[in-house]
C-alpha atoms as a PDB file:
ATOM      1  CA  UNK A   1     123.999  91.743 139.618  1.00  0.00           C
ATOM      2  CA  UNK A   2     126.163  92.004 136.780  1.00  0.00           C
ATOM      3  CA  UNK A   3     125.082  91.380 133.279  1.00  0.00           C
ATOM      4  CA  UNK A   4     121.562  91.585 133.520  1.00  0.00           C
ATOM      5  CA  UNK A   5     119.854  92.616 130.136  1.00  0.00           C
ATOM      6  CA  UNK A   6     116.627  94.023 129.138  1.00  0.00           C
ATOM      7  CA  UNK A   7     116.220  90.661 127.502  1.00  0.00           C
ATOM      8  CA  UNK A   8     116.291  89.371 131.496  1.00  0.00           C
ATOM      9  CA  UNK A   9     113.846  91.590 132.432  1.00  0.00           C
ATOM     10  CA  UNK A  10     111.215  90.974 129.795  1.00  0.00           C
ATOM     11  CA  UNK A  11     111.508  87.095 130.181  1.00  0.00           C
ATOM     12  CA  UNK A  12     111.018  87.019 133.768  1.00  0.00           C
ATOM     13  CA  UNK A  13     108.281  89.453 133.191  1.00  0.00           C
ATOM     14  CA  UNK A  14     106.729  87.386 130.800  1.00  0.00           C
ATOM     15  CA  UNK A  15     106.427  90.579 128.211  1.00  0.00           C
ATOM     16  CA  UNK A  16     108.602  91.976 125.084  1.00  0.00           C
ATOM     17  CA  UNK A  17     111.938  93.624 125.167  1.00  0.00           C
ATOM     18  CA  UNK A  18     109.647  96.591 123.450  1.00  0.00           C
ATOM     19  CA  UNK A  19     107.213  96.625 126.469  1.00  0.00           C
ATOM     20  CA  UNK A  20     109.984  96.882 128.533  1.00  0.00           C
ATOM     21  CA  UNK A  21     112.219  99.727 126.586  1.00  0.00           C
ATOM     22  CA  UNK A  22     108.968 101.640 126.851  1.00  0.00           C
ATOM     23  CA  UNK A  23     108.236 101.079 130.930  1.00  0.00           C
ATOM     24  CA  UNK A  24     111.873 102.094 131.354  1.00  0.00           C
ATOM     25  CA  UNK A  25     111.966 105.243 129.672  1.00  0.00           C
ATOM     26  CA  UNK A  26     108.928 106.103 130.149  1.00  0.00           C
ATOM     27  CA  UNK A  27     107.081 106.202 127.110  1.00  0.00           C
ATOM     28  CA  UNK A  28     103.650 107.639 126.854  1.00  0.00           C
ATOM     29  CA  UNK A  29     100.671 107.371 124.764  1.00  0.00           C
ATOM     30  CA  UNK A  30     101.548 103.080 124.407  1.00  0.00           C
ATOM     31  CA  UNK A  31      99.129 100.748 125.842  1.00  0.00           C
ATOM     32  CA  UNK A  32     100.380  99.381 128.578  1.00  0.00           C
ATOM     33  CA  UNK A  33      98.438  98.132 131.753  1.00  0.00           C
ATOM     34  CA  UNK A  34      99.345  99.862 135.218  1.00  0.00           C
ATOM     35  CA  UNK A  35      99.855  96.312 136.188  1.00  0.00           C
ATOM     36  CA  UNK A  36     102.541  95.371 133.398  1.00  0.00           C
ATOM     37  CA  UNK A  37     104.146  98.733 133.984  1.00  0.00           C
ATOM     38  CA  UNK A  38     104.403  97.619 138.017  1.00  0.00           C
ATOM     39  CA  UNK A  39     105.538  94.299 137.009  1.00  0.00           C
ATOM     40  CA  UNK A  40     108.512  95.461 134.880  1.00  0.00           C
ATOM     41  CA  UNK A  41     109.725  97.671 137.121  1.00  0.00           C
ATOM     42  CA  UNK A  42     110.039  95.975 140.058  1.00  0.00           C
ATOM     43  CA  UNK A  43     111.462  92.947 137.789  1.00  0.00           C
ATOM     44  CA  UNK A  44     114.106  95.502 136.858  1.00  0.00           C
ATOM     45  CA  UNK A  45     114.866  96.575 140.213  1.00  0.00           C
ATOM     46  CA  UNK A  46     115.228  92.772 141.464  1.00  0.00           C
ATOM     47  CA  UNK A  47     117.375  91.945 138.847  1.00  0.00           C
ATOM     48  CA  UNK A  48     119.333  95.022 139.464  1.00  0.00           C
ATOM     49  CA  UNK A  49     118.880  96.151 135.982  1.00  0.00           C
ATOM     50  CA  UNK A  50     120.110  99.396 135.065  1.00  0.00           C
ATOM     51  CA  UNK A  51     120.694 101.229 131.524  1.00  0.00           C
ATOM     52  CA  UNK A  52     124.558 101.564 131.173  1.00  0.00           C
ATOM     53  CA  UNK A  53     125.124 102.702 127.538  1.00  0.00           C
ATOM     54  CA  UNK A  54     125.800 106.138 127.987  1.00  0.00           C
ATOM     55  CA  UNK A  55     129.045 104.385 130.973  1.00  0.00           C
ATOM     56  CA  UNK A  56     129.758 102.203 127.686  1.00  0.00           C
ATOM     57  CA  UNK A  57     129.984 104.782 125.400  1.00  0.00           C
ATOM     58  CA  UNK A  58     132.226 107.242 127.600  1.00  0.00           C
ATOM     59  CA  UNK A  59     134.831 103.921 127.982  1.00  0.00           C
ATOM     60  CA  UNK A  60     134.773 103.016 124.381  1.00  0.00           C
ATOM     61  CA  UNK A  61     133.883 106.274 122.576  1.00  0.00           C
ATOM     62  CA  UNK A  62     130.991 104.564 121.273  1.00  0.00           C
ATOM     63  CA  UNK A  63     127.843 102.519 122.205  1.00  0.00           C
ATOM     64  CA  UNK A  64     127.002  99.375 121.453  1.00  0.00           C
ATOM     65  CA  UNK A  65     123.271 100.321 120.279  1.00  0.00           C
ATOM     66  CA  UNK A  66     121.374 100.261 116.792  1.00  0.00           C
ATOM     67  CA  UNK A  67     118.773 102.851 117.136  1.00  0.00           C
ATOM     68  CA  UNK A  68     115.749 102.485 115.496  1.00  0.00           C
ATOM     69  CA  UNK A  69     113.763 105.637 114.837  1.00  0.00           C
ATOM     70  CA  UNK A  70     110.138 104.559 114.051  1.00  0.00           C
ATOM     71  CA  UNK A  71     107.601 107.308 113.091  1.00  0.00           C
ATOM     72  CA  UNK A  72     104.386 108.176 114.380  1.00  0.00           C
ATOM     73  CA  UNK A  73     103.011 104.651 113.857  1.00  0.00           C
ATOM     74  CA  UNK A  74     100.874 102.798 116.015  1.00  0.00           C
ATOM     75  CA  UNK A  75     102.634  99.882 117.138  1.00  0.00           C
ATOM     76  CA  UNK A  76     101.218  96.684 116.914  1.00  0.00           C
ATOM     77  CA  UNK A  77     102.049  92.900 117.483  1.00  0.00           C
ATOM     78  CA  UNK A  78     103.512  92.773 113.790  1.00  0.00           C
ATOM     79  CA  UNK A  79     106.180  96.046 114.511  1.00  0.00           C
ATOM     80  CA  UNK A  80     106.275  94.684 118.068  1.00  0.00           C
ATOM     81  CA  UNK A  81     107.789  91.013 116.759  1.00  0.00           C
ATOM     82  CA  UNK A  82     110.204  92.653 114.071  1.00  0.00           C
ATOM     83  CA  UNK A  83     111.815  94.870 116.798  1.00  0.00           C
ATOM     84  CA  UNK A  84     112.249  91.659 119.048  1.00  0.00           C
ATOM     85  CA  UNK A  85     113.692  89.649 116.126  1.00  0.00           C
ATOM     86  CA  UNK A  86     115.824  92.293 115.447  1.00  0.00           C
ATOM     87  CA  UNK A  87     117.498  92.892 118.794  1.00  0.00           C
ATOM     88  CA  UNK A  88     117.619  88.747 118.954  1.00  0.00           C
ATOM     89  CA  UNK A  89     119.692  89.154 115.299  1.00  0.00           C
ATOM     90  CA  UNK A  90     122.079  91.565 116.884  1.00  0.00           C
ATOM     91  CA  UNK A  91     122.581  90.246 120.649  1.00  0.00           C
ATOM     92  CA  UNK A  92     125.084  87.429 118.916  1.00  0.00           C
ATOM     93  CA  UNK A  93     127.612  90.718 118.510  1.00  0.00           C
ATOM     94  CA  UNK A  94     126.766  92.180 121.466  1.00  0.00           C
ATOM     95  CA  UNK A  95     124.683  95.365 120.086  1.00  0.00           C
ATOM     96  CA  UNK A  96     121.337  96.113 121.782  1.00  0.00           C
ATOM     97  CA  UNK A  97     118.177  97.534 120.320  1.00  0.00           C
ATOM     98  CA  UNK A  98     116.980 101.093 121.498  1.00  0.00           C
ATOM     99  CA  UNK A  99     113.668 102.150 119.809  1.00  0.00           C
ATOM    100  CA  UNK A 100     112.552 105.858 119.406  1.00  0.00           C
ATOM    101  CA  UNK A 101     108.692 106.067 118.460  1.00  0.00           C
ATOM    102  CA  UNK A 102     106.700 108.792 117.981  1.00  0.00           C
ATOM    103  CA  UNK A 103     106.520 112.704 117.371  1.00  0.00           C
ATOM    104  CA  UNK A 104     110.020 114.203 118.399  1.00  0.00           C
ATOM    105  CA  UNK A 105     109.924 117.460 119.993  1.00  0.00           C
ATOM    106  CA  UNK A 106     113.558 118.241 120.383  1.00  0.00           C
ATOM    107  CA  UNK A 107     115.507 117.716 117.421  1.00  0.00           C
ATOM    108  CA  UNK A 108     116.926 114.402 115.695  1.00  0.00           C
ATOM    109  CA  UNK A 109     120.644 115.410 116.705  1.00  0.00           C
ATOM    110  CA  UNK A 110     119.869 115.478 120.249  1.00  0.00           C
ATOM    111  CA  UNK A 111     118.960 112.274 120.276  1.00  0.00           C
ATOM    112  CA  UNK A 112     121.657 110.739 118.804  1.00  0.00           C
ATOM    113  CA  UNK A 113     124.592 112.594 120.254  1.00  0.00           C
ATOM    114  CA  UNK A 114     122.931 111.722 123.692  1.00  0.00           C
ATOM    115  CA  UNK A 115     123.406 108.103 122.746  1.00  0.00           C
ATOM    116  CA  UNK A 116     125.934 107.717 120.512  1.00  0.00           C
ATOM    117  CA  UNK A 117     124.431 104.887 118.651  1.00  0.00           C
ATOM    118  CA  UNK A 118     127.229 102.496 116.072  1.00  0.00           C
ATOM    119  CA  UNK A 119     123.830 102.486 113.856  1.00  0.00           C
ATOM    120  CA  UNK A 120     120.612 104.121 112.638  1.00  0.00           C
ATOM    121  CA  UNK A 121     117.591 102.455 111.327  1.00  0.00           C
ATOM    122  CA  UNK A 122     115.162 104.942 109.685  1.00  0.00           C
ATOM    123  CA  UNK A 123     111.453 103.623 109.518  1.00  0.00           C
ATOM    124  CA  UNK A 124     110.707 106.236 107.261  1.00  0.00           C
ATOM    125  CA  UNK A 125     113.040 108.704 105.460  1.00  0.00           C
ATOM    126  CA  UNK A 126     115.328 111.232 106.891  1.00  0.00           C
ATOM    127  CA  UNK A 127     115.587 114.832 106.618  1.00  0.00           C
ATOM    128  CA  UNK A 128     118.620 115.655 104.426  1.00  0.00           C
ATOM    129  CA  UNK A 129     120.036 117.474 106.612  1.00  0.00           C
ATOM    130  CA  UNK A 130     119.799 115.187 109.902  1.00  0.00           C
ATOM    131  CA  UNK A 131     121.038 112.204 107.109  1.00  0.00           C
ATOM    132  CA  UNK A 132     124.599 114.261 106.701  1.00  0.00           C
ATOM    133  CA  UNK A 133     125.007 115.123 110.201  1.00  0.00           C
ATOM    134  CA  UNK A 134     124.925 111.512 111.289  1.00  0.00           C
ATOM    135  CA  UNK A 135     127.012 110.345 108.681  1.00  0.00           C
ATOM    136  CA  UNK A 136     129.390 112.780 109.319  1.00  0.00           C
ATOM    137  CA  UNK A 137     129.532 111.604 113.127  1.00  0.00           C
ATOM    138  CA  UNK A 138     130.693 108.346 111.631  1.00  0.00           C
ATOM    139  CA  UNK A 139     127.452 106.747 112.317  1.00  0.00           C
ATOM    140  CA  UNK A 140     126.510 104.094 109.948  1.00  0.00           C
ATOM    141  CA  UNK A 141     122.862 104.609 108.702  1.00  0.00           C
ATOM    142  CA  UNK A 142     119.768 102.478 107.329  1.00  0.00           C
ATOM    143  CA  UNK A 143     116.890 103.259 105.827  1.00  0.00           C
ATOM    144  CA  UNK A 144     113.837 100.472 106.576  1.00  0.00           C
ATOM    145  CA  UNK A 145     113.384  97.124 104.556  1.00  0.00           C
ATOM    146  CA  UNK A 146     114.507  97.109 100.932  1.00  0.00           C
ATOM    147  CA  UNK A 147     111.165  96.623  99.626  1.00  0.00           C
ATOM    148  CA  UNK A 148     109.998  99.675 101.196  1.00  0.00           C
ATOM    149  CA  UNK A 149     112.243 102.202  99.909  1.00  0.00           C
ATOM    150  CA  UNK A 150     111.846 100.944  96.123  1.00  0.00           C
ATOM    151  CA  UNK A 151     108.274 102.562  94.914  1.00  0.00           C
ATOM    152  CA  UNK A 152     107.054 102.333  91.469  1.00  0.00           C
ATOM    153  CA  UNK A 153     106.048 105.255  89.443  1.00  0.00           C
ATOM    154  CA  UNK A 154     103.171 105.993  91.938  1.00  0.00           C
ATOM    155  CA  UNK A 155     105.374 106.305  94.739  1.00  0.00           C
ATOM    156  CA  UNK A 156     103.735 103.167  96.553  1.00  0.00           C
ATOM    157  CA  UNK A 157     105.681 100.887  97.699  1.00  0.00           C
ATOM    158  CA  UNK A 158     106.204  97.307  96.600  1.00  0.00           C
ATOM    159  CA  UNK A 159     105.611  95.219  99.197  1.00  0.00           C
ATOM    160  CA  UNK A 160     102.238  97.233 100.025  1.00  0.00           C
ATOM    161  CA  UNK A 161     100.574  96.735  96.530  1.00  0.00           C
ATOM    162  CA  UNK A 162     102.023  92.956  96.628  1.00  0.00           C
ATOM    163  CA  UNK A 163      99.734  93.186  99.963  1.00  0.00           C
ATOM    164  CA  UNK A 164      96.418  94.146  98.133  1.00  0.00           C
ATOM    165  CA  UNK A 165      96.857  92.804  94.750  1.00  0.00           C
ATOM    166  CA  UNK A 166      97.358  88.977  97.102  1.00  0.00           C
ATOM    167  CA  UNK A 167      93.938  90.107  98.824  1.00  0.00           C
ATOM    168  CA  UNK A 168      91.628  91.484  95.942  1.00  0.00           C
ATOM    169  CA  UNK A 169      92.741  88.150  93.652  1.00  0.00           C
ATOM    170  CA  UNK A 170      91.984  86.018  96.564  1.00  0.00           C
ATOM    171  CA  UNK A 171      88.551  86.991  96.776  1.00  0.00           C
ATOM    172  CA  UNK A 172      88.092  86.945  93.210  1.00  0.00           C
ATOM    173  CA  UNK A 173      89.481  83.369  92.736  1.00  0.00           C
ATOM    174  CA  UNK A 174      86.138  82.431  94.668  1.00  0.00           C
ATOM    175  CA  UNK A 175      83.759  84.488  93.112  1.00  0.00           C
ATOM    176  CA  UNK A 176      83.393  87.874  94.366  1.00  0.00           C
ATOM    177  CA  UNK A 177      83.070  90.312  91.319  1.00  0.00           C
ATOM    178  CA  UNK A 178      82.650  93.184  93.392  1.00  0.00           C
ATOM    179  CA  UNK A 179      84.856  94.303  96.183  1.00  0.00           C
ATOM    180  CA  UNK A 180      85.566  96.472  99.108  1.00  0.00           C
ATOM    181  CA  UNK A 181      88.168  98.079 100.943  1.00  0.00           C
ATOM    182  CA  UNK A 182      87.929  98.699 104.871  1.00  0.00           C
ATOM    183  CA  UNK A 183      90.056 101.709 105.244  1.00  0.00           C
ATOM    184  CA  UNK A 184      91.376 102.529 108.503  1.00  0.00           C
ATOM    185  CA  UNK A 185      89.996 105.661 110.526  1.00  0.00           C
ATOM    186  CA  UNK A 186      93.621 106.615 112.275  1.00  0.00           C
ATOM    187  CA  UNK A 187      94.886 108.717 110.082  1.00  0.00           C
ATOM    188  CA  UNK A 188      98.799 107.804 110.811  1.00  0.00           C
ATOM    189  CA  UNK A 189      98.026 104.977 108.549  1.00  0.00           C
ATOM    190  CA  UNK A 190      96.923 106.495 105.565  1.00  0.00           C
ATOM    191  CA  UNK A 191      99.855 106.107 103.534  1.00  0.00           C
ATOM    192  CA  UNK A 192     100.178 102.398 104.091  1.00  0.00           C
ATOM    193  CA  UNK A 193      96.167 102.248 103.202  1.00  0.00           C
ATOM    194  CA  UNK A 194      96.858 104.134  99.945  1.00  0.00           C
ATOM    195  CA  UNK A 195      99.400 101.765  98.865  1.00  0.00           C
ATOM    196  CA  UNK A 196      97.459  98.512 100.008  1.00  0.00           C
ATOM    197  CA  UNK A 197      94.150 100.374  98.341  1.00  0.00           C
ATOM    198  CA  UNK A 198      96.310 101.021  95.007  1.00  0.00           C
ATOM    199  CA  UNK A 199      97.212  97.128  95.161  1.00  0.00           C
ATOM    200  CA  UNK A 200      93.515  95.801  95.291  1.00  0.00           C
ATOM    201  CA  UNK A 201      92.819  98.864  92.248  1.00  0.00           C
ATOM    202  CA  UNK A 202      94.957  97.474  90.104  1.00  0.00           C
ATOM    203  CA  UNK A 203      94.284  93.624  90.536  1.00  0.00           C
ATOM    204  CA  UNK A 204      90.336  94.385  90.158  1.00  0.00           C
ATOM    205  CA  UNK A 205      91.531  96.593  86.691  1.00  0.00           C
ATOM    206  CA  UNK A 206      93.658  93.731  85.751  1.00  0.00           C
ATOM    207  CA  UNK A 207      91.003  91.029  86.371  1.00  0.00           C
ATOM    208  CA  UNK A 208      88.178  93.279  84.578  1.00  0.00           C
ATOM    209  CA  UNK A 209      86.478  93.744  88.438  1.00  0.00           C
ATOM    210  CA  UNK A 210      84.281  96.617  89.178  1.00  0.00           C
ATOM    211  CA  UNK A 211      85.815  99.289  91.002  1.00  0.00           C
ATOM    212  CA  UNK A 212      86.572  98.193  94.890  1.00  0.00           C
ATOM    213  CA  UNK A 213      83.451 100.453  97.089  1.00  0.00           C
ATOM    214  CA  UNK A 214      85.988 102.399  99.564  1.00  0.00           C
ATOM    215  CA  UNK A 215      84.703 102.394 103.308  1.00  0.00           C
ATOM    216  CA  UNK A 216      86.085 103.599 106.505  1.00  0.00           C
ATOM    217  CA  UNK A 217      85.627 101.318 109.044  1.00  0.00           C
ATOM    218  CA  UNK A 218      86.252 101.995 113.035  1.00  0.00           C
ATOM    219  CA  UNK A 219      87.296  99.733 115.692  1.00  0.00           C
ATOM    220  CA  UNK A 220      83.790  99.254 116.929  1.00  0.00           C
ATOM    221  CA  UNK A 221      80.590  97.515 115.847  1.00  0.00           C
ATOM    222  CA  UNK A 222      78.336 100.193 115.050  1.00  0.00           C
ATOM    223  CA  UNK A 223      81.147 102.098 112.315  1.00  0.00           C
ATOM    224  CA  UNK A 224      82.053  98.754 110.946  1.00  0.00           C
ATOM    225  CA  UNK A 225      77.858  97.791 110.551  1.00  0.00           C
ATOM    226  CA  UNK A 226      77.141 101.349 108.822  1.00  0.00           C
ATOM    227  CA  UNK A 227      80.172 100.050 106.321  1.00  0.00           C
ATOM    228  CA  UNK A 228      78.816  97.045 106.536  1.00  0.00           C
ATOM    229  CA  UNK A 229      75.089  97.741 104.830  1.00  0.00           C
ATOM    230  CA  UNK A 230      77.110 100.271 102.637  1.00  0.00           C
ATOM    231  CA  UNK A 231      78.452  98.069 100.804  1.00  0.00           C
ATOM    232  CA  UNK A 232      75.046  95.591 100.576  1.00  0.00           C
ATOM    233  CA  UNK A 233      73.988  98.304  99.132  1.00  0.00           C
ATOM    234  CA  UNK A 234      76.519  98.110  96.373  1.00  0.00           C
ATOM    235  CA  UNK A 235      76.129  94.389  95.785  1.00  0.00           C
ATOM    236  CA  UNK A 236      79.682  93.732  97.727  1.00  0.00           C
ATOM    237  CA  UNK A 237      80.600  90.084  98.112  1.00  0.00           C
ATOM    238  CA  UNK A 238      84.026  90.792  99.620  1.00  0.00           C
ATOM    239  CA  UNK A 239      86.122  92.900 101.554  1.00  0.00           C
ATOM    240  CA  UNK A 240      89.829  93.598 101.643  1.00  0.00           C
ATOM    241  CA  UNK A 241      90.293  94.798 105.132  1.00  0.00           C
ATOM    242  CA  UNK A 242      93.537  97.445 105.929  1.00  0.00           C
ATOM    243  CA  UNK A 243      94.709  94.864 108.738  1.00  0.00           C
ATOM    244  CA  UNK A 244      93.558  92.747 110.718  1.00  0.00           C
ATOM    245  CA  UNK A 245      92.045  94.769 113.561  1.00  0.00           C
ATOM    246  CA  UNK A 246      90.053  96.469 111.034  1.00  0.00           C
ATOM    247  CA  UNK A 247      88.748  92.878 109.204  1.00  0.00           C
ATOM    248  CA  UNK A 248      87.732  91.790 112.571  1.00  0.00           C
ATOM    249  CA  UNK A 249      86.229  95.027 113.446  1.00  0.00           C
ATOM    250  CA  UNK A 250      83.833  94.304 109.634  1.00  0.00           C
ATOM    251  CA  UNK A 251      83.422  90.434 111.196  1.00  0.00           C
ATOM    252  CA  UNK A 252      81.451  92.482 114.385  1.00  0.00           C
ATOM    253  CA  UNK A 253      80.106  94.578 111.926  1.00  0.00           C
ATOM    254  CA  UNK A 254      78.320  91.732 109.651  1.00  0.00           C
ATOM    255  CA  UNK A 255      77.170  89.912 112.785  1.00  0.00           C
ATOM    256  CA  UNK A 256      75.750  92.937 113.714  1.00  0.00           C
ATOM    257  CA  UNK A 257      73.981  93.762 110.130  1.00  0.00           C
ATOM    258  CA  UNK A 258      72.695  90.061 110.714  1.00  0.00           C
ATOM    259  CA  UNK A 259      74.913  88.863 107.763  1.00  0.00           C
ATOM    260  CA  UNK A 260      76.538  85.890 107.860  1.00  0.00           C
ATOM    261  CA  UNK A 261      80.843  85.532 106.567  1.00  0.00           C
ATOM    262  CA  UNK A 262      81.498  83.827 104.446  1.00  0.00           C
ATOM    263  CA  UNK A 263      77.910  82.817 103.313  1.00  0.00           C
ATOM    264  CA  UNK A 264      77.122  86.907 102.544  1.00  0.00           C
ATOM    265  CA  UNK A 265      80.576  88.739 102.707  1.00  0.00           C
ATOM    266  CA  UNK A 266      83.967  87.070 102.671  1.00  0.00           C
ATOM    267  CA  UNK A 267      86.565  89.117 103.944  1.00  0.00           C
ATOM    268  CA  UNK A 268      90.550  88.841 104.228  1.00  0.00           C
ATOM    269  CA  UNK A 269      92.993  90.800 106.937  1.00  0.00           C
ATOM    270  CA  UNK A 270      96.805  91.290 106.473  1.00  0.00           C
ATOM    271  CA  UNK A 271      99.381  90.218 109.156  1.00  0.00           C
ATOM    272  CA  UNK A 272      98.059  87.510 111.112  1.00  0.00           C
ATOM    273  CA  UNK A 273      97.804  88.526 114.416  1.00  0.00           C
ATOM    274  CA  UNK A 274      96.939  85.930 116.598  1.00  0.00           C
ATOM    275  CA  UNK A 275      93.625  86.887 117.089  1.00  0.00           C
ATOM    276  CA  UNK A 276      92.930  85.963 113.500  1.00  0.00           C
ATOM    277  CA  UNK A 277      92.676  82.442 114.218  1.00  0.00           C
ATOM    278  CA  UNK A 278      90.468  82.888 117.124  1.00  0.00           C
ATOM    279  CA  UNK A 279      87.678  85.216 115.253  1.00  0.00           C
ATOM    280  CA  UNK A 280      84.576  83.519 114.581  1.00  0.00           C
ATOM    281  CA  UNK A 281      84.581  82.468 111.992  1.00  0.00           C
ATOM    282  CA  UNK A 282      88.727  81.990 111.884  1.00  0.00           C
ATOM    283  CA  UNK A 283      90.027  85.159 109.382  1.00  0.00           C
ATOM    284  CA  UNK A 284      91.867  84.428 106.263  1.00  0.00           C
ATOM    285  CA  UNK A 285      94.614  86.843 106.267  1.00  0.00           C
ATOM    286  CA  UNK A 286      97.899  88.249 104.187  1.00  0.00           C
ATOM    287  CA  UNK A 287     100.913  86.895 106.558  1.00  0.00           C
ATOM    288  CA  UNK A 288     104.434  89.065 106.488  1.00  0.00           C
ATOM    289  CA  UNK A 289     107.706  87.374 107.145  1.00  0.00           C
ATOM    290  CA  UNK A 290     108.820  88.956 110.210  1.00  0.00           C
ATOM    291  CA  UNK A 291     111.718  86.770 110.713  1.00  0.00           C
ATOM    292  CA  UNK A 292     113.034  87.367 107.452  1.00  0.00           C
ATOM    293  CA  UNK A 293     112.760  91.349 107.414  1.00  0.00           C
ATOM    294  CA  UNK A 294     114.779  91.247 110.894  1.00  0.00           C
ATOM    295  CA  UNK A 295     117.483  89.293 109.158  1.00  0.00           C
ATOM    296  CA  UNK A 296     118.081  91.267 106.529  1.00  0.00           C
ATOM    297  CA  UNK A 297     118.117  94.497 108.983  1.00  0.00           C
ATOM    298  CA  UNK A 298     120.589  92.766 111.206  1.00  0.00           C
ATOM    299  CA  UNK A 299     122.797  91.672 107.911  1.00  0.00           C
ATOM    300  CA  UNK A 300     122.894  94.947 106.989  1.00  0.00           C
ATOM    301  CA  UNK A 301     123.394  96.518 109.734  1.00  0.00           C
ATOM    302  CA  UNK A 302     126.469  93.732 110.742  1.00  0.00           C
ATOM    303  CA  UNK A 303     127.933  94.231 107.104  1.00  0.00           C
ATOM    304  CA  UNK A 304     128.271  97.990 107.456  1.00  0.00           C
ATOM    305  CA  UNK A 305     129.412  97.705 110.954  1.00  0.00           C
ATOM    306  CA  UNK A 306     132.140  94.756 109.017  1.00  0.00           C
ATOM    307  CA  UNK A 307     133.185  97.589 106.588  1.00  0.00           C
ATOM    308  CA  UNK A 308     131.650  94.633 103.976  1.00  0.00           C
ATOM    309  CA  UNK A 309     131.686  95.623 100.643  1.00  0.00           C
ATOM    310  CA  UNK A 310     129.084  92.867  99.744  1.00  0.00           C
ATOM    311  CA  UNK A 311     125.765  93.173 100.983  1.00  0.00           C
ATOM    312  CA  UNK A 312     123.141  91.167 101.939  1.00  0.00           C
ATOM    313  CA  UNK A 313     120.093  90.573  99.154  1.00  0.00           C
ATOM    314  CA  UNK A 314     116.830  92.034 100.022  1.00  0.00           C
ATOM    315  CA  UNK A 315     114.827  89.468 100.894  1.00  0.00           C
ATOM    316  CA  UNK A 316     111.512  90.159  98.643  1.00  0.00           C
ATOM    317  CA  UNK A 317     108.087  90.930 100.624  1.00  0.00           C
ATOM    318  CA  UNK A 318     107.626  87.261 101.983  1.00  0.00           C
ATOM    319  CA  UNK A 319     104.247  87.376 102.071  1.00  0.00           C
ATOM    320  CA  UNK A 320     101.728  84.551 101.995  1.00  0.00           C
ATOM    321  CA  UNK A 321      97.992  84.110 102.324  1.00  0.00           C
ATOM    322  CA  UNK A 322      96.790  82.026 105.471  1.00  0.00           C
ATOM    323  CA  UNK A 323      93.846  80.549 104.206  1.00  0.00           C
ATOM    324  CA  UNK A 324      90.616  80.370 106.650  1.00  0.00           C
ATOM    325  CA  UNK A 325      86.942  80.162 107.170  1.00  0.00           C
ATOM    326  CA  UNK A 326      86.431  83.888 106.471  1.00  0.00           C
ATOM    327  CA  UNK A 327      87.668  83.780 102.489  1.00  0.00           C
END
């Protein structure tokens, strides 16, 4: 059948365009079920769906895909929405997402020249050297949100202090004088943390706080109630959690430590998963504008693609604190 899309495939198979870039090419180390994975590809081979943009690009001398490189992250439902906004952003010209994630073991060049992308999006920076190849090739390239890529004399980013600064003077708008930090154990986080971290440091300096007590916390209930009766220990009242798998994995933790939230511990996520809303109790959370970030990418990218000389404001970090039972 002609014109089927990935965008067919994931609706009739009731899952993202994501899930189903990373059934079709195979992508390892993601958590998919076996039974998702099935369902995907035989949706795929119903439809009649088929990959074509290495045909398109041998017609045309170039593809119509924005490739978006994305480090070693785990991906999550927040990276998971921005990719899907983004592809929905750039299907109105006719360009189609293809996502890269992970450790590459061939180089960056490969890659490209196999797909002959009419765009890059970096989700971290380049190496100089793959950055001048490209844009010799005539391929227009992006670096990640604007926010991102503008860090203070630290080095942190922006938007990821605006993220702990909004937690640490939420919790001490309703009392807590003491606070903690749930840092994450996988250690392809750590940079985010550190910027988040610095964020809640400087809002308890600036509000005359005590120091915030600094705990890993794992996804399961016995890590997060050893972190948990740390910081009772310490006289903690609230806890800035990295995300919010790790504030729900501190919820588990105080139920376990037989300590009620927010009666003994308050604690506050960041991105607003939809799990948030279902924890017991409900999580107060910092919420990102997904929508937002995936229209400036898509201006951007559209405006280089335009030869535009004008281009699009950043759009600022968009956050906003969802207010719930937990804080």
């Amino acid at each position: 059948m002609a014109g089927i899309t990935s965008a067919d495939v994931a609706r009739e198979s009731g899952v993202s365009r994501t899930t189903v870039s990373y059934v079709l090419t195979g992508r390892e180390g993601v958590t998919i079920s076996e039974e998702t994975r099935r369902r995907v590809r035989e949706t795929a081979v119903r439809l009649g769906y088929a990959p074509s943009a290495a045909a398109r690009a041998l017609r045309t001398g170039r593809s119509d895909l924005v490739l978006c490189i994305l480090p070693d992250w785990p991906v999550g439902p927040v990276m998971e929405t921005l990719l899907d906004e983004l592809a929905d952003e750039l299907s109105g010209r006719g360009l189609s997402v293809l996502v890269h994630h992970g450790r590459r073991t061939r180089p960056l060049a490969d890659l490209w020249r196999a797909v002959t992308p009419r765009a890059v999006i970096g989700f971290a920076p380049f190496a100089d050297e793959d950055l001048l190849m490209m844009r010799q090739a005539g391929i227009q390239v992006l670096g990640t949100l604007g926010e991102d890529h503008r860090p203070d004399e630290d080095g942190a980013s922006e938007t990821q202090l605006a993220i702990g600064d909004l937690q640490a003077r939420h919790l001490a708008a309703r009392g807590a004088v003491c606070l903690g930090y749930a840092w994450p154990t996988d250690p392809r986080l750590a940079d985010f943390a550190r910027d988040r971290l610095l964020g809640v440091q400087r809002a308890c300096a600036d509000l005359g706080l005590l120091e915030p007590s600094v705990h890993p916390v794992g996804l399961d209930v016995a890590a997060a109630a050893a972190a948990v009766r740390g910081w009772r220990d310490q006289g903690v009242t609230g806890v800035t959690a990295y995300n919010d798998d790790v504030a729900l994995a501190v919820l588990a933790g105080l139920r376990a430590a037989g300590l009620s939230c927010p009666g003994d511990v308050r604690v506050v996520g960041v991105d607003d998963v939809p799990a948030a809303a279902l924890a017991a109790p409900a999580l107060t959370t910092v919420a990102q504008s997904i929508e937002m970030q995936a229209r400036y990418l898509a201006a951007l990218v559209l405006a280089d693609l335009d030869g535009s000389e004008e281009k699009p404001s950043p759009p600022g970090d968009g956050l906003r604190l969802v207010e719930r039972e937990s804080a």
